[in-house]
C-alpha atoms as a PDB file:
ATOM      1  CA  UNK A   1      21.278  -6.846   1.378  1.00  0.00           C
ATOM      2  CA  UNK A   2      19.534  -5.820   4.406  1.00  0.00           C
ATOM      3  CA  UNK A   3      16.406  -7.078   6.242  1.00  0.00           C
ATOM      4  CA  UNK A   4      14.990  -4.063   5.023  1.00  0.00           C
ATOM      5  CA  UNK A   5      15.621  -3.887   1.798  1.00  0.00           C
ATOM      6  CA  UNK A   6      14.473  -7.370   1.355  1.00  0.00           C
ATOM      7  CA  UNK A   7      11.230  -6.756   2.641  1.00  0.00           C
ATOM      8  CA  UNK A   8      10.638  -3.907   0.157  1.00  0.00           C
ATOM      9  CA  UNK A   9      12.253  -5.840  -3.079  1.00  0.00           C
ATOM     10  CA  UNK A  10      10.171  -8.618  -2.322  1.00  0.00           C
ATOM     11  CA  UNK A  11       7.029  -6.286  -2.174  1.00  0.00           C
ATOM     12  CA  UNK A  12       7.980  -4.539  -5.087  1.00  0.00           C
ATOM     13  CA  UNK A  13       8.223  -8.123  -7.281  1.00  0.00           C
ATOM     14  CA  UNK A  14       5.021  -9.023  -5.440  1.00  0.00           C
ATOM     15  CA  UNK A  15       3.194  -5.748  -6.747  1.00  0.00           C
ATOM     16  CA  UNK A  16       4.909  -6.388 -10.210  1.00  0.00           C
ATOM     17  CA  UNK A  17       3.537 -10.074 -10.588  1.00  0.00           C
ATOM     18  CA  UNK A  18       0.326  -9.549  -8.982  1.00  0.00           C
ATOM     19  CA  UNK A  19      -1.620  -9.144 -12.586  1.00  0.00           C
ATOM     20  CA  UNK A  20      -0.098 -12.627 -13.424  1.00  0.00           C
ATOM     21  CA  UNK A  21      -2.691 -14.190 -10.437  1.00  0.00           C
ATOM     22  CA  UNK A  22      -5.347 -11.709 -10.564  1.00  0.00           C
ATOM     23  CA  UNK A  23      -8.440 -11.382 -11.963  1.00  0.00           C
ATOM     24  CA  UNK A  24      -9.629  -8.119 -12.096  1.00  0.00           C
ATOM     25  CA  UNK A  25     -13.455  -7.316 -12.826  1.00  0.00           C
ATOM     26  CA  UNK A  26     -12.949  -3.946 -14.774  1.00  0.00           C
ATOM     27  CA  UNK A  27     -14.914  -2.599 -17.974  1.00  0.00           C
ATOM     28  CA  UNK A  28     -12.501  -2.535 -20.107  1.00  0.00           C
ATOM     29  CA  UNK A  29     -11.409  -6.362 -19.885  1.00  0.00           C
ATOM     30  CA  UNK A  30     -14.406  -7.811 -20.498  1.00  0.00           C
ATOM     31  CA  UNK A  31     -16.827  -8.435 -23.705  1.00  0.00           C
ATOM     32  CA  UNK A  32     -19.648  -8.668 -21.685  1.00  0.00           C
ATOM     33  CA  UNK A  33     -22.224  -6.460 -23.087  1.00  0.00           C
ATOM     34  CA  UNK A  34     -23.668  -3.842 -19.772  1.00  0.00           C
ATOM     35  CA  UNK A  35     -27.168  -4.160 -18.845  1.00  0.00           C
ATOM     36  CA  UNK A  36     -28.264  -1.413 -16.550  1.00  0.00           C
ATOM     37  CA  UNK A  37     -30.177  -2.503 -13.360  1.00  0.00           C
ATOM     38  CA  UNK A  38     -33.473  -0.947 -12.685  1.00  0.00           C
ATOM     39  CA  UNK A  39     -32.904   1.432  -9.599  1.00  0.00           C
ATOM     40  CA  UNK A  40     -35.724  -0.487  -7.669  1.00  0.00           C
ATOM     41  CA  UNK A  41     -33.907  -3.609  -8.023  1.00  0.00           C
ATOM     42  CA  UNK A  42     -30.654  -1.996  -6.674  1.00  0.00           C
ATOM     43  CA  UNK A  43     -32.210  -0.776  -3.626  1.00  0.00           C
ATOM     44  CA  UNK A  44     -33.364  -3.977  -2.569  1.00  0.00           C
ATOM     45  CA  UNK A  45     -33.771  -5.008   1.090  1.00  0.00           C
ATOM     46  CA  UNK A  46     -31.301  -7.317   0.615  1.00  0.00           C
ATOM     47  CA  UNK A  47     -29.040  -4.915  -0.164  1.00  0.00           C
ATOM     48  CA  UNK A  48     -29.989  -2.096   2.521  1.00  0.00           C
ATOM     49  CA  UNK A  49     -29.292  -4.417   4.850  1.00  0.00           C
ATOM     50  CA  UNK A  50     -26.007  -5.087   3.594  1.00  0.00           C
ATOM     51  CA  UNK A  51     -25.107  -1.624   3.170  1.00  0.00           C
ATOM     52  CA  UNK A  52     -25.451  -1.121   6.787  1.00  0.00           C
ATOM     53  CA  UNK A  53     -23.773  -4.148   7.745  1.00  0.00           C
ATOM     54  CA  UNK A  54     -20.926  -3.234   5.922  1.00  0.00           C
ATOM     55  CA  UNK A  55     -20.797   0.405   7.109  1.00  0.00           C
ATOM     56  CA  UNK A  56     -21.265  -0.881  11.196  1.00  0.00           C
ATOM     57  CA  UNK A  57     -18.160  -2.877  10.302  1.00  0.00           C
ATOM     58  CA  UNK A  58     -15.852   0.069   8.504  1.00  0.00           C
ATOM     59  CA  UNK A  59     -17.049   1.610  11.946  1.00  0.00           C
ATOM     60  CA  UNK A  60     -15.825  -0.633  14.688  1.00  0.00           C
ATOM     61  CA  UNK A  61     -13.125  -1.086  11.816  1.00  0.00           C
ATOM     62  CA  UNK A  62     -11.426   2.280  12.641  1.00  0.00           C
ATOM     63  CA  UNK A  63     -11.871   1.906  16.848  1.00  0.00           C
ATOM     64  CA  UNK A  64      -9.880  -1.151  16.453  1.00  0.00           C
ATOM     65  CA  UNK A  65      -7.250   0.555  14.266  1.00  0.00           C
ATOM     66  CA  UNK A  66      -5.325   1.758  17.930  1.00  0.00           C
ATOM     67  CA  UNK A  67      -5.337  -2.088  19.767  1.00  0.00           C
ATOM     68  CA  UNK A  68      -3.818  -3.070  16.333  1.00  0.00           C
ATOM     69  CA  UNK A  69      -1.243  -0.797  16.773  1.00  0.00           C
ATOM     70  CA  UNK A  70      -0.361  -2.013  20.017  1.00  0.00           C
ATOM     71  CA  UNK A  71       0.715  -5.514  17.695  1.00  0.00           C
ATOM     72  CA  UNK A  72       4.406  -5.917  17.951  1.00  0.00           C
ATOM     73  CA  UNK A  73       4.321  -7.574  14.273  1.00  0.00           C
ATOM     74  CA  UNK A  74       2.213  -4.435  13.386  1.00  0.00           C
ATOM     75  CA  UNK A  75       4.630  -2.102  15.175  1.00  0.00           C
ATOM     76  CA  UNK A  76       7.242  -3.939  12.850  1.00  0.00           C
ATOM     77  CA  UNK A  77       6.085  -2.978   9.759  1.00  0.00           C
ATOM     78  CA  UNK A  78       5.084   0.656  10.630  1.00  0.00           C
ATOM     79  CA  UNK A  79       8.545   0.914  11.089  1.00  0.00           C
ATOM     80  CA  UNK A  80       9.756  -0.375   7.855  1.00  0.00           C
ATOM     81  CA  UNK A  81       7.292   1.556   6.085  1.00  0.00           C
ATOM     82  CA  UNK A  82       7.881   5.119   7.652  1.00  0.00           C
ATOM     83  CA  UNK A  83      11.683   4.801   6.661  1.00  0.00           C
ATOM     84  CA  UNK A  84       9.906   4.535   3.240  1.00  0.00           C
ATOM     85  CA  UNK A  85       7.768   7.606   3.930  1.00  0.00           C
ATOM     86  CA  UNK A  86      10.224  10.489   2.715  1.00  0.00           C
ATOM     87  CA  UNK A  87      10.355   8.083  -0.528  1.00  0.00           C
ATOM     88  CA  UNK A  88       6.082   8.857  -1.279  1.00  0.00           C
ATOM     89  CA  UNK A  89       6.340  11.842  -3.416  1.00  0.00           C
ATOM     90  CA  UNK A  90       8.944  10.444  -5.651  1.00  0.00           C
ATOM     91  CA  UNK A  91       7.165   7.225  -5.684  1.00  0.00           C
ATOM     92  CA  UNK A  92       4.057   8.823  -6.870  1.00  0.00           C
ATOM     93  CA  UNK A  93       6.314  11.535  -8.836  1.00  0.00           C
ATOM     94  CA  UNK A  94       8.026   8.927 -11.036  1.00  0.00           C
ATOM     95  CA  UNK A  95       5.040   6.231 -10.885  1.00  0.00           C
ATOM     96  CA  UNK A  96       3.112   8.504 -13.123  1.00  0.00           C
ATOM     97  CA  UNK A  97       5.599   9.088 -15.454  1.00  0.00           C
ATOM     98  CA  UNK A  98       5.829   5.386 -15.744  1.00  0.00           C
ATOM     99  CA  UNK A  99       2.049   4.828 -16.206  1.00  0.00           C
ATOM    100  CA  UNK A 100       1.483   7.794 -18.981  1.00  0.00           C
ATOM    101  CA  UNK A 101       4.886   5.776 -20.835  1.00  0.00           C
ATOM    102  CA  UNK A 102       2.370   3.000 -20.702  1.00  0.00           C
ATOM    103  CA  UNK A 103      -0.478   4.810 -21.583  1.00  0.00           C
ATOM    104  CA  UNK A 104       1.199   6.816 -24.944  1.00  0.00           C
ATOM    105  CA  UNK A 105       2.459   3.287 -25.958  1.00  0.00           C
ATOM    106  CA  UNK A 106      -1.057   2.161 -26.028  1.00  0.00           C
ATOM    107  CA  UNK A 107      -2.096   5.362 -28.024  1.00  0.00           C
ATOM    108  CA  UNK A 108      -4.269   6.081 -25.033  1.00  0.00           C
ATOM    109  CA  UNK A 109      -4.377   8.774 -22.517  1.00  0.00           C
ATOM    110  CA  UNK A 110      -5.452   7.740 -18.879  1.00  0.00           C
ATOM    111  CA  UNK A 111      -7.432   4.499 -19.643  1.00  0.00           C
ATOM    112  CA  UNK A 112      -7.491   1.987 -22.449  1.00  0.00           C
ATOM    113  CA  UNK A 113     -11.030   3.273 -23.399  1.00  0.00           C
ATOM    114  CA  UNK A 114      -9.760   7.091 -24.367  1.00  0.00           C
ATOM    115  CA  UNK A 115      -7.962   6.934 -27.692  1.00  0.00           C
ATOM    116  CA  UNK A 116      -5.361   9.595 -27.843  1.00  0.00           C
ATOM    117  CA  UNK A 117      -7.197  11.198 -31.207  1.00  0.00           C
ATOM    118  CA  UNK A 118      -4.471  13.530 -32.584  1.00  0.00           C
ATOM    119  CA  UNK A 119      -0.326  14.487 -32.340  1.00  0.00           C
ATOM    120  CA  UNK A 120      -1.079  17.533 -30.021  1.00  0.00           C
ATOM    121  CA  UNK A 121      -2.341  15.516 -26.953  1.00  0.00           C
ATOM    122  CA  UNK A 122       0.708  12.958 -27.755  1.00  0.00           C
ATOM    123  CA  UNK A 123       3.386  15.690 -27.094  1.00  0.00           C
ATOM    124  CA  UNK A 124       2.028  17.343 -24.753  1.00  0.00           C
ATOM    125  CA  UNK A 125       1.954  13.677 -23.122  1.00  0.00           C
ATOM    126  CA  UNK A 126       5.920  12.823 -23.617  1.00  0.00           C
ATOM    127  CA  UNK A 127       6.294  16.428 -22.465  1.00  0.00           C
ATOM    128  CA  UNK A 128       4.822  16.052 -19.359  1.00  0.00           C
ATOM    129  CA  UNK A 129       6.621  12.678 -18.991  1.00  0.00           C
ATOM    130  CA  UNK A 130       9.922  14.559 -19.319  1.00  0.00           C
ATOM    131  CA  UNK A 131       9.172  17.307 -16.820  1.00  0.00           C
ATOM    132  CA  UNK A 132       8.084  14.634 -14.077  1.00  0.00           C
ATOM    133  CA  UNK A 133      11.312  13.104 -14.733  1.00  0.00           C
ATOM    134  CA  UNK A 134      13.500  15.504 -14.068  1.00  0.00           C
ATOM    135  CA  UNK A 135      14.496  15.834 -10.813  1.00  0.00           C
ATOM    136  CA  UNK A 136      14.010  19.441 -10.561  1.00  0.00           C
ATOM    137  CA  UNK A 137      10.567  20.499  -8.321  1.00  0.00           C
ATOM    138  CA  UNK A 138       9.856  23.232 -10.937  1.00  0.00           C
ATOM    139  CA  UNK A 139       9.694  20.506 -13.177  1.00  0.00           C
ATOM    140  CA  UNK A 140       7.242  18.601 -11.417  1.00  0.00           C
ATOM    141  CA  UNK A 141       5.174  21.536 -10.895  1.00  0.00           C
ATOM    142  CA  UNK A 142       4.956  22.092 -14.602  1.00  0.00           C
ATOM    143  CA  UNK A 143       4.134  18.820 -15.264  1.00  0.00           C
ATOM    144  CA  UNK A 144       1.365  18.651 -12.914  1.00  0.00           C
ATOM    145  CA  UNK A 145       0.159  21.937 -14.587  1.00  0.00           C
ATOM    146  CA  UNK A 146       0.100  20.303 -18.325  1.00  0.00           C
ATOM    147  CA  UNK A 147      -1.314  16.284 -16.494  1.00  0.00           C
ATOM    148  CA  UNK A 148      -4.091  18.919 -15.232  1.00  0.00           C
ATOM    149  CA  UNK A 149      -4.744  20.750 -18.594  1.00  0.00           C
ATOM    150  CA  UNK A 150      -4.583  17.143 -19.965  1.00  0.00           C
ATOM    151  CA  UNK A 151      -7.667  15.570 -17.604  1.00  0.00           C
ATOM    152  CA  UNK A 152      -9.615  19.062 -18.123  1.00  0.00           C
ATOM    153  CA  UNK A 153      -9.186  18.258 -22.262  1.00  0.00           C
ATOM    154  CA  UNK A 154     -10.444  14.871 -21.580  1.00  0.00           C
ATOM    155  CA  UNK A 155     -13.615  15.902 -19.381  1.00  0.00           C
ATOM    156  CA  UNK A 156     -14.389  17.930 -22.009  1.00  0.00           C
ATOM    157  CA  UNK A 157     -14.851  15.063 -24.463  1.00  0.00           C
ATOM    158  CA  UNK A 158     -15.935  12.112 -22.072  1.00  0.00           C
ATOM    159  CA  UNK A 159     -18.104  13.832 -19.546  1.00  0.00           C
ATOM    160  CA  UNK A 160     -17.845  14.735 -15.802  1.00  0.00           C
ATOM    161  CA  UNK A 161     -19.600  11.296 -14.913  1.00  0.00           C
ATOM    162  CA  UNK A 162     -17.200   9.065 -17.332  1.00  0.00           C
ATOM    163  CA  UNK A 163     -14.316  11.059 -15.855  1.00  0.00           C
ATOM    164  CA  UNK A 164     -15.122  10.366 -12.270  1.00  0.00           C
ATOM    165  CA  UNK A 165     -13.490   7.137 -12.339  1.00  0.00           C
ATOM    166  CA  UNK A 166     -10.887   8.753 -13.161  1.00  0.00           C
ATOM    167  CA  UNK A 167     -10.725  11.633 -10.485  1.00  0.00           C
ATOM    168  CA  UNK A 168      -7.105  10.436  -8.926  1.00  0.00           C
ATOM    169  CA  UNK A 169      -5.670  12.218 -11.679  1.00  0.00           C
ATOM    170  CA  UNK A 170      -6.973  15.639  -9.777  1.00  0.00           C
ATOM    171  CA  UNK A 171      -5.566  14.148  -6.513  1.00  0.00           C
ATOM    172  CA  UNK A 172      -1.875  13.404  -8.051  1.00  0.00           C
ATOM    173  CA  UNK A 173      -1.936  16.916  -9.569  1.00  0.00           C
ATOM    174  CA  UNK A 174      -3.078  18.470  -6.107  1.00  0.00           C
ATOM    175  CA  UNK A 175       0.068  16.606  -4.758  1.00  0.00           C
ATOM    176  CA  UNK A 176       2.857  17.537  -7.107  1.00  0.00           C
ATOM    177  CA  UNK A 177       1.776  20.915  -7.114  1.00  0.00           C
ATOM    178  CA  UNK A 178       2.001  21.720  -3.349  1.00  0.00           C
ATOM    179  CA  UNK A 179       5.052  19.991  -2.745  1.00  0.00           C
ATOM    180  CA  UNK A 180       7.713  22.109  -1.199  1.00  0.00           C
ATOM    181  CA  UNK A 181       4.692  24.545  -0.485  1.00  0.00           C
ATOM    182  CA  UNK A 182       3.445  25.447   3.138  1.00  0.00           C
ATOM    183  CA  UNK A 183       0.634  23.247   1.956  1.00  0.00           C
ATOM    184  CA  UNK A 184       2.852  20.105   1.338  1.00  0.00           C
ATOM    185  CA  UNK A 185       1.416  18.416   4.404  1.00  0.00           C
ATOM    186  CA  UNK A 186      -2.027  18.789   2.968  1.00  0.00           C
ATOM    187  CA  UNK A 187      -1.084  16.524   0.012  1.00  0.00           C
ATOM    188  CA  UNK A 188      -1.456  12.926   0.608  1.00  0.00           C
ATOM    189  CA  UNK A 189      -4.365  13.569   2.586  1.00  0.00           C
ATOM    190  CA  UNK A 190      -6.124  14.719  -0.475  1.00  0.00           C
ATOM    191  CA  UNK A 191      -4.516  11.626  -2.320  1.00  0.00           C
ATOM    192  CA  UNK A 192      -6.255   9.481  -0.295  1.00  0.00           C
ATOM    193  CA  UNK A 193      -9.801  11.391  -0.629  1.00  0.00           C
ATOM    194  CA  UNK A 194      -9.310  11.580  -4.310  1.00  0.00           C
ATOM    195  CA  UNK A 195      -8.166   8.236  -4.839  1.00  0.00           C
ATOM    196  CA  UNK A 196     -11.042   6.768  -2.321  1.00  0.00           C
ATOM    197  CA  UNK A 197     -13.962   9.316  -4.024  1.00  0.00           C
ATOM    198  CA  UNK A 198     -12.776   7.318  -6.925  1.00  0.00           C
ATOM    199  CA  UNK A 199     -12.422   3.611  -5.798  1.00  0.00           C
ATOM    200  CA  UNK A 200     -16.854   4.893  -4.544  1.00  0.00           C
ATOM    201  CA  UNK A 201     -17.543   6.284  -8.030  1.00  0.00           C
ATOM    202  CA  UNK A 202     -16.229   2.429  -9.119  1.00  0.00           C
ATOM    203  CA  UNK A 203     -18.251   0.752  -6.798  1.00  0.00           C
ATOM    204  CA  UNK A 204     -21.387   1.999  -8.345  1.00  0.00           C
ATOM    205  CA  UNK A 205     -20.819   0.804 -11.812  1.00  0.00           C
ATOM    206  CA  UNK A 206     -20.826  -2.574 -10.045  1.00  0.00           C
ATOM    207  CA  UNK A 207     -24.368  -1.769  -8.645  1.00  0.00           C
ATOM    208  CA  UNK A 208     -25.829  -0.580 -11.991  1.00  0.00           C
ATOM    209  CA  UNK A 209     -24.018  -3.128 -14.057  1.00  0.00           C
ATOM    210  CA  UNK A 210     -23.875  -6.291 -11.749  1.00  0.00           C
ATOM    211  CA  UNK A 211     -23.788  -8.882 -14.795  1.00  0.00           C
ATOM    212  CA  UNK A 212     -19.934  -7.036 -15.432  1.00  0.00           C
ATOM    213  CA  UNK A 213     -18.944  -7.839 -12.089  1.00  0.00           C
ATOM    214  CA  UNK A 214     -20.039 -11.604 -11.925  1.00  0.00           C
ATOM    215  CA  UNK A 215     -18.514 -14.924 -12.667  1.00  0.00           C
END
């Protein structure tokens, strides 16, 4: 085995194990019962001033991003990981098969809290499981078509706001669906916005609901 593919088993068994030494503050692993914060108590000096703290950092954060570069350790592993890069949309392809197996398991359909409620949803799950298996880009594209009807089904029953955690779905179906388009390139860009827009929408619950997030 080569340097290289050590390097990515041993981050692949490191992503694996992870939940086995993490704790993760998330809604639906905790019995603690949410009290919302009043909105005066939220915007608090205190935490004004550490919202702009924290933003003057992300700042000077992304000037520093070239001198890192310029790291040969840094250089290193930006080589590893573009040999990996032609790898992403299979990765993500086959990832989310993978999670909706876990999901259907559970009787749920993209988070422990939404019970899959009847045998229609189910199929149309394991048939969207199949499609993104197959390693056909028609296939894909079809699943991505029925993973979108899916999330649309969903909003209609949870609510845009509930859903917004959730709004990576919309990015992973903007990716499959323009691969092998002229708008390929355009795809993990909008991963990343969906997937941060989400990661924000997140965030907030910890501001309304700060007893959920605390030890």
């Amino acid at each position: 085995m080569n340097s290289r593919a050590t390097i990515f088993t041993l981050l692949v068994i490191v992503i694996i194990c992870s939940p086995f030494f993490v704790d993760a503050h998330v809604k639906w692993f905790t019995e603690v019962t949410p009290e919302k914060e009043d909105i005066e108590h939220i915007l608090s000096p205190m935490f004004m001033t550490i919202t702009v703290l924290v933003a003057t950092l992300l700042a000077v954060l992304t000037q520093l991003l070239p001198i890192l570069d310029k790291i040969p350790i840094t250089q290193k592993i930006d080589s590893v990981l573009d040999k990996y890069r032609k790898s992403s949309r299979y990765i993500l392809k086959y990832g989310t098969a993978i999670a909706l197996i876990i999901q259907v398991g559970a009787g749920t359909i993209f988070a422990p809290e939404f019970a899959i409620t009847n045998d229609v949803i189910r199929i149309l799950m394991w048939v969207t499981i199949i499609l993104l298996l197959i390693p056909i880009h028609y296939a894909t594209k079809a699943g991505a078509i029925i993973l979108l009807g899916l999330f649309i089904y969903q909003l209609t029953h949870s609510g845009l706001f509930h859903m917004l955690d959730y709004g990576f779905y919309l990015a992973i179906v903007g990716v499959l669906l323009v691969g092998k388009t002229k708008l390929e390139d355009w795809g993990f860009p909008f991963l990343y916005l969906g997937t941060g827009l989400s990661l924000c929408w997140v965030a907030v619950e910890k501001w309304v609901y700060p007893s959920m997030s605390m030890i």
